[in-house]
N, C-alpha and C. Protein backbone atom coordinates (compact mmCIF):
# COMPACT_ATOMS: atom_id res chain seq x y z
N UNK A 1 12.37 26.06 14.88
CA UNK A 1 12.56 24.64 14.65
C UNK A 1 11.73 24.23 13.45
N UNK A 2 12.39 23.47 12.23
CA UNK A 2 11.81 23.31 11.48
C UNK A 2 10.97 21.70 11.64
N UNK A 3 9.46 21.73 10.91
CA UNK A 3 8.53 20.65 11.20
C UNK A 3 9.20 19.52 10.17
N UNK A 4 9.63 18.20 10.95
CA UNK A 4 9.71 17.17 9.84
C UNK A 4 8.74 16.96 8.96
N UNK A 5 9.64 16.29 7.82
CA UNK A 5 8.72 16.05 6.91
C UNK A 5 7.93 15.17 6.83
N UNK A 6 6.65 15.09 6.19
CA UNK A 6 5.89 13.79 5.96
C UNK A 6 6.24 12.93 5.00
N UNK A 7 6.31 11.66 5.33
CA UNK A 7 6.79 10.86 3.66
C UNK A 7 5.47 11.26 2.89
N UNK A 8 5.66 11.90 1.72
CA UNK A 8 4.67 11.74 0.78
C UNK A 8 3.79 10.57 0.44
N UNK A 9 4.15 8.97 0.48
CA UNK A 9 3.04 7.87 0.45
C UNK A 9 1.70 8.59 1.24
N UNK A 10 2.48 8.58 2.46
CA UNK A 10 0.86 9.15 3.42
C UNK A 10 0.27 9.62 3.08
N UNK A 11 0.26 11.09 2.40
CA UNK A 11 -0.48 12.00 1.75
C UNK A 11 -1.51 11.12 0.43
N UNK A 12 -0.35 10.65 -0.30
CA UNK A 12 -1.21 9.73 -1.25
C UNK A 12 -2.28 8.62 -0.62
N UNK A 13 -1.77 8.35 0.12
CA UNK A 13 -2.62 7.13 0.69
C UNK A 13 -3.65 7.74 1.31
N UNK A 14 -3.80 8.86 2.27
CA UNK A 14 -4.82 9.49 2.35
C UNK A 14 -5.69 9.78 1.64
N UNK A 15 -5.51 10.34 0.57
CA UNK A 15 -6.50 10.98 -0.11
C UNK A 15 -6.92 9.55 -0.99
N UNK A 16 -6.39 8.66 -1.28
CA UNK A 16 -6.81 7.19 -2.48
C UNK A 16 -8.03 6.69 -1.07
N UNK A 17 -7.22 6.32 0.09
CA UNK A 17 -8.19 5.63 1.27
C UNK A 17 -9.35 6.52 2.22
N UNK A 18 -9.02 8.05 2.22
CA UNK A 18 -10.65 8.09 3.08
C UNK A 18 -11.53 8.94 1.84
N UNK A 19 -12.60 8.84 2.02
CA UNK A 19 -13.66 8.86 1.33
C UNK A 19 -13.74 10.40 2.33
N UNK A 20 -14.29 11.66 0.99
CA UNK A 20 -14.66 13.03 1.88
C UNK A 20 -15.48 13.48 0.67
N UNK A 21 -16.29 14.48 1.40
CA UNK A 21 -16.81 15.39 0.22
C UNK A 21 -16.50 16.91 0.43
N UNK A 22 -16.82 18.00 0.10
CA UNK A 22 -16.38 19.09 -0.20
C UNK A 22 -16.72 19.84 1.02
N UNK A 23 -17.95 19.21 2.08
CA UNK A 23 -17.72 19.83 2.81
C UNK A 23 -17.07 19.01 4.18
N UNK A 24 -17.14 18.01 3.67
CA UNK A 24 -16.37 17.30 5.17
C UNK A 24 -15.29 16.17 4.55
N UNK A 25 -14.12 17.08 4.37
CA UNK A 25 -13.00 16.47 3.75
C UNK A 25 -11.81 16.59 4.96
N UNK A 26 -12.22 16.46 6.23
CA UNK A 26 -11.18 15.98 7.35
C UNK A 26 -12.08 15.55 7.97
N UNK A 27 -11.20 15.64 9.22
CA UNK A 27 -12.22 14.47 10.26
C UNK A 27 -13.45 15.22 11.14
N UNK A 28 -14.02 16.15 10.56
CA UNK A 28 -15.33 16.90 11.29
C UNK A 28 -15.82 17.38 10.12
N UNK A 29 -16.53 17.69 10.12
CA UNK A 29 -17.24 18.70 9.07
C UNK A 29 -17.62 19.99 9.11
N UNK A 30 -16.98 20.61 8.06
CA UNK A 30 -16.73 22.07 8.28
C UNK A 30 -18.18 23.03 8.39
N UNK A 31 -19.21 22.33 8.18
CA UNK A 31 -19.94 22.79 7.83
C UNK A 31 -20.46 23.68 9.67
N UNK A 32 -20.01 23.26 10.47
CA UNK A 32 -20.16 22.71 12.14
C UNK A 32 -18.78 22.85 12.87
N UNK A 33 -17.65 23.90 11.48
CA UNK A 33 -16.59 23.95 12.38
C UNK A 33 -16.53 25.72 13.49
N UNK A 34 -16.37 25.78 14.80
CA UNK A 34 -16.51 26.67 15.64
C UNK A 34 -15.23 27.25 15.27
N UNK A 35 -14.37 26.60 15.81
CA UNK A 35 -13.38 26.92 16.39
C UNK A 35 -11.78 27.70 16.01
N UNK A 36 -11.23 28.99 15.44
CA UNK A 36 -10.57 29.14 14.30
C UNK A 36 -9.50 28.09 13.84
N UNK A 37 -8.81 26.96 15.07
CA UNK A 37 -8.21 26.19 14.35
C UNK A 37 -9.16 25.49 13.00
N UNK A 38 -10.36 25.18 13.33
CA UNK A 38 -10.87 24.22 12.56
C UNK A 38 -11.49 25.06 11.58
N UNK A 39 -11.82 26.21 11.10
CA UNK A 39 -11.89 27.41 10.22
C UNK A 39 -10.84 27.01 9.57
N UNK A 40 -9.38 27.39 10.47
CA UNK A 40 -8.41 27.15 9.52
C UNK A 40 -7.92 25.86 8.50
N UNK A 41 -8.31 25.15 9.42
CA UNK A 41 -8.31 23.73 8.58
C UNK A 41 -9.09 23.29 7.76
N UNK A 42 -10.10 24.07 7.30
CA UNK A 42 -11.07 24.10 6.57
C UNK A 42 -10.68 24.91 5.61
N UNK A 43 -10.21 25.86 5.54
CA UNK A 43 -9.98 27.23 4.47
C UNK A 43 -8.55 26.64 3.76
N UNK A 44 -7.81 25.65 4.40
CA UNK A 44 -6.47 24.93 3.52
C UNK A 44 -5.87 23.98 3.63
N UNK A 45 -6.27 23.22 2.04
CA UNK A 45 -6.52 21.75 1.50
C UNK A 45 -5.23 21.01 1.96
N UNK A 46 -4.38 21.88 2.32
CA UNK A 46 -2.73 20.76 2.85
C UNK A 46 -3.35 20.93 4.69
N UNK A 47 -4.02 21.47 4.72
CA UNK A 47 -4.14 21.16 6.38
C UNK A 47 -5.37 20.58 6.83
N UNK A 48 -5.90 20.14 5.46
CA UNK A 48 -7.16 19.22 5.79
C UNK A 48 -6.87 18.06 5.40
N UNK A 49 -5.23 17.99 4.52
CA UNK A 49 -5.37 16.16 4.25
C UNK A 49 -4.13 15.75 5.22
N UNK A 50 -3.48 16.98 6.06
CA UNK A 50 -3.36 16.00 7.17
C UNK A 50 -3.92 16.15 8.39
N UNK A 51 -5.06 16.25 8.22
CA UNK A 51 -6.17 16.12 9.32
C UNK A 51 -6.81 15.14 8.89
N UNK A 52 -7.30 14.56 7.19
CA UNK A 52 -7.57 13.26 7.36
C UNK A 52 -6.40 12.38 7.86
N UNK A 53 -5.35 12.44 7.24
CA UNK A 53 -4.25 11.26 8.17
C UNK A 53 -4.81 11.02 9.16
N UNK A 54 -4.27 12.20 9.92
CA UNK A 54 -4.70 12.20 11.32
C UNK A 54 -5.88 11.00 12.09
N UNK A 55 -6.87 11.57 11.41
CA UNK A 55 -7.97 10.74 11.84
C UNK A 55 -8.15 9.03 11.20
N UNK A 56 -7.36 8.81 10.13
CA UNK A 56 -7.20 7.99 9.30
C UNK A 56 -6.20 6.86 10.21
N UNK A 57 -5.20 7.33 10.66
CA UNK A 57 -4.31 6.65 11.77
C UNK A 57 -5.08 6.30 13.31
N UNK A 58 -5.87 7.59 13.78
CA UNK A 58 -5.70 7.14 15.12
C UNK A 58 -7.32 5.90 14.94
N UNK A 59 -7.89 6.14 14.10
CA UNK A 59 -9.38 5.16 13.82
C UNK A 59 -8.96 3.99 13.30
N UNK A 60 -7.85 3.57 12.65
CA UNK A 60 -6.80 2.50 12.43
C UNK A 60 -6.19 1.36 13.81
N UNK A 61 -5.75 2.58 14.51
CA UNK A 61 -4.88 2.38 15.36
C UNK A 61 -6.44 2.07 16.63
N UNK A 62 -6.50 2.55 16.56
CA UNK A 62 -8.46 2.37 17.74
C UNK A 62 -8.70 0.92 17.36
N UNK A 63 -9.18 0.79 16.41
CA UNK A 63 -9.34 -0.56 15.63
C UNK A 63 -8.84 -1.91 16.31
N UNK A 64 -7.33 -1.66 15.84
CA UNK A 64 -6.29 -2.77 16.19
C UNK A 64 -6.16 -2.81 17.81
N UNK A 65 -6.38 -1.93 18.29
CA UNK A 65 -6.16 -2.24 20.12
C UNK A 65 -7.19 -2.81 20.50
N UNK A 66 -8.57 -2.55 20.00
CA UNK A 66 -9.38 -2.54 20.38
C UNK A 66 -9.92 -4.53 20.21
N UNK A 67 -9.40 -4.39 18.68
CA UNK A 67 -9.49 -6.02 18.41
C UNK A 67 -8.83 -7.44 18.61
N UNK A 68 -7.71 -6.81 18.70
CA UNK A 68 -6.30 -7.65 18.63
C UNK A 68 -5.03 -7.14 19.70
N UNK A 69 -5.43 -6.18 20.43
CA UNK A 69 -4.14 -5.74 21.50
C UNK A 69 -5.12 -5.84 22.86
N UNK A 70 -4.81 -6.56 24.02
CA UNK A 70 -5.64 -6.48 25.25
C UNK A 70 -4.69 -5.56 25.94
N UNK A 71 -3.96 -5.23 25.98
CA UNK A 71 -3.23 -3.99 27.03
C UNK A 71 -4.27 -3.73 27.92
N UNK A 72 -3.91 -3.37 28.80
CA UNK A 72 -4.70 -2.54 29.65
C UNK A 72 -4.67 -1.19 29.75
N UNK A 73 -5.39 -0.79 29.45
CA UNK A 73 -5.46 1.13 29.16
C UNK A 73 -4.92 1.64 28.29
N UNK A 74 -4.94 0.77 26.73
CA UNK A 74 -4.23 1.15 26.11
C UNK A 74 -5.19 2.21 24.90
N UNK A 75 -6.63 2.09 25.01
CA UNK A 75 -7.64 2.90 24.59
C UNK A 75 -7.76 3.81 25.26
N UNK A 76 -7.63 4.20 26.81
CA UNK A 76 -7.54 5.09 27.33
C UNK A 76 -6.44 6.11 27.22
N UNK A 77 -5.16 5.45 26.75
CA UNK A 77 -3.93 6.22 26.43
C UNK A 77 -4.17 6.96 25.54
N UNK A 78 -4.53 6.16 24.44
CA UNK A 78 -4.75 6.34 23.04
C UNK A 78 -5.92 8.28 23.09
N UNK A 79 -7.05 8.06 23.73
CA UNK A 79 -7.65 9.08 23.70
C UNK A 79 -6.85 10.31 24.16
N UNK A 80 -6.70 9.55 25.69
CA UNK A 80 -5.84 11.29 26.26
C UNK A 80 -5.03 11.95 25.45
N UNK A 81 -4.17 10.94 24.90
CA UNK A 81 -3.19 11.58 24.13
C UNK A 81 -3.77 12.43 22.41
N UNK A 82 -5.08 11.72 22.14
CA UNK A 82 -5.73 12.77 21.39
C UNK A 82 -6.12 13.78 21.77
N UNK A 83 -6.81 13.75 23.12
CA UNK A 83 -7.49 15.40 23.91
C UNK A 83 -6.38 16.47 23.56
N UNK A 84 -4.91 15.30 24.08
CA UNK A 84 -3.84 16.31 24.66
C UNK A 84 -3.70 16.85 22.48
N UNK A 85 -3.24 16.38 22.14
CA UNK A 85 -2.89 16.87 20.57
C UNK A 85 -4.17 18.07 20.29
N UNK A 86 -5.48 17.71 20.76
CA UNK A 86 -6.57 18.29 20.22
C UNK A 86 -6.11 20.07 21.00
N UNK A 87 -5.89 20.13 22.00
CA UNK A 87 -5.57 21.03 23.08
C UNK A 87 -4.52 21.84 22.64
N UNK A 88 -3.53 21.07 21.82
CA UNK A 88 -2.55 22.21 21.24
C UNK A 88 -2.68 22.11 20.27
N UNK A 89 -3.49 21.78 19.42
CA UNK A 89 -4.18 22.30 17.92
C UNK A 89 -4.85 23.66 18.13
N UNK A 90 -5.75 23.12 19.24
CA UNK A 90 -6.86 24.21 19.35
C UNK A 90 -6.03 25.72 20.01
N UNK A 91 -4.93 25.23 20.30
CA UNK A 91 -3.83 26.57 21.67
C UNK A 91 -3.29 27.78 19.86
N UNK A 92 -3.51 26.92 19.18
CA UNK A 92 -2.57 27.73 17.66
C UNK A 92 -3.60 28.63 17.49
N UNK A 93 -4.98 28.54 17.63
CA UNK A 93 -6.27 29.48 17.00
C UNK A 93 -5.79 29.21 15.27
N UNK A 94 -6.20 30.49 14.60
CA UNK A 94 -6.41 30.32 13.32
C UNK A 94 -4.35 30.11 12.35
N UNK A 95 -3.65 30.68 13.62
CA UNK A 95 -2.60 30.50 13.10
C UNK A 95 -2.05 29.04 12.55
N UNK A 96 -2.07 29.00 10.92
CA UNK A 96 -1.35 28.11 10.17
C UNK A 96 -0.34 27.40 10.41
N UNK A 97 0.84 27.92 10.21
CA UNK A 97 2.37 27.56 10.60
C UNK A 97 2.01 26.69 12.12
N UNK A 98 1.48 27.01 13.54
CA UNK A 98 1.29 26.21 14.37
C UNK A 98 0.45 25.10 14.12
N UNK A 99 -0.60 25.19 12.97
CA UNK A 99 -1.46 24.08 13.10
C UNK A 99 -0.32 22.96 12.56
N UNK A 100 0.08 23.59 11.31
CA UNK A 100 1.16 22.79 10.47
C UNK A 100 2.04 21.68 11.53
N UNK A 101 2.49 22.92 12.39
CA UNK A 101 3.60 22.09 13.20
C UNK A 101 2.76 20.83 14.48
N UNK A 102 1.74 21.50 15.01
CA UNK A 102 1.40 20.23 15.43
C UNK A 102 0.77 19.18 14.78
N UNK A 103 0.24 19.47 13.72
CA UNK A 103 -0.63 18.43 13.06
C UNK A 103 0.91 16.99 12.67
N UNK A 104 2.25 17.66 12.41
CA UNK A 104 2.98 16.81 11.97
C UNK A 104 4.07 16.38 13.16
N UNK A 105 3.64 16.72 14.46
CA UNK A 105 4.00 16.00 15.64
C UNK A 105 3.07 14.76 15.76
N UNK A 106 1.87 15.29 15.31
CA UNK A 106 0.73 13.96 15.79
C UNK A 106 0.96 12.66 14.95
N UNK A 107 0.91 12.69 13.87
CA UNK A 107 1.38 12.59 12.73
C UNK A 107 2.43 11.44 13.32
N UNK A 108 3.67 11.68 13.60
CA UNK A 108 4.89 10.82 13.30
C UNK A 108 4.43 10.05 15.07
N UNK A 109 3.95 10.95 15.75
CA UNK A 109 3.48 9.98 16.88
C UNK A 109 2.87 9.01 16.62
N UNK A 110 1.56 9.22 16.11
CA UNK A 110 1.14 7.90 15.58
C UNK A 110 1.16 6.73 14.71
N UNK A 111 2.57 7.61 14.08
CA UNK A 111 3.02 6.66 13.06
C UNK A 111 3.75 5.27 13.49
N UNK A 112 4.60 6.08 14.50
CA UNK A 112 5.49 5.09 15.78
C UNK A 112 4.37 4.21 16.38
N UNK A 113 3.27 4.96 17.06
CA UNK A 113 2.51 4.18 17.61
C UNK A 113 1.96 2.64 16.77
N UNK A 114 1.70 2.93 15.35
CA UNK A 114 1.19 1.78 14.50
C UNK A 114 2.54 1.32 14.29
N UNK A 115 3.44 1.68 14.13
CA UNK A 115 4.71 0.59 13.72
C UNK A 115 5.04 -0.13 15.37
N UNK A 116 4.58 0.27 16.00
CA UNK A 116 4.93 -0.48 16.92
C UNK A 116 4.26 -1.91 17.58
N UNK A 117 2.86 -1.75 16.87
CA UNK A 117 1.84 -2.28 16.50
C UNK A 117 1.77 -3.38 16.23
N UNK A 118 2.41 -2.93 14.85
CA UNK A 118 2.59 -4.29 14.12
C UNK A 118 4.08 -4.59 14.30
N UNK A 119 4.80 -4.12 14.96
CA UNK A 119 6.48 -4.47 15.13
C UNK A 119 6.53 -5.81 15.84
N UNK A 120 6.51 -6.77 15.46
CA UNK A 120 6.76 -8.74 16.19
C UNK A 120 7.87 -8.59 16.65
């Protein structure tokens, strides 16, 4: 099954909007990364800028529930459903092609999630 694509804005907008340095240019710092997914995401620059997305959306999206959405459990959703993404990041180990593919499930999930957001 092939991984949809990302609109390219994102990518741009990532890298113009989060601030990284060389050693912590996703959302952990490699310097402190264990784990071979996060090795891997460290060792290649297309799988570390959508790992900033990543973190760039759901700290966005945290934000807005947190300020302006009263749901009930809707911060609690919000996490599990990171554990759960974190869980099959971490299920790929150092293999690429899987990180690829889940990183761009999370990705369009949360993309829905913020358009839905702001959807009146």
């Amino acid at each position: 099954m092939k991984a949809p694509k990302i609109p390219t804005f994102l990518v741009l907008l990532a890298l113009l909007a989060w601030p990284g340095t060389a050693a912590q240019a996703q959302s952990f710092d490699c310097r402190k990364a264990r784990a071979p997914d996060e090795h891997a995401i460290c060792a290649d620059r297309y799988l570390a800028v959508k790992d900033e997305i990543i973190a760039m959306l759901y700290f966005r999206i945290w934000d807005y529930i947190e300020n302006y959405d009263a749901a009930m459990g809707e911060l609690s959703r919000l996490r599990r459903e990171q554990r759960e993404f974190l869980r099959r990041r971490r299920a790929c180990g150092g293999n690429r092609e899987c990180i690829d593919r889940v990183q761009r499930q999370r990705i369009l999930e949360l993309l829905e999630r913020y358009r839905r957001a702001f959807d009146y």
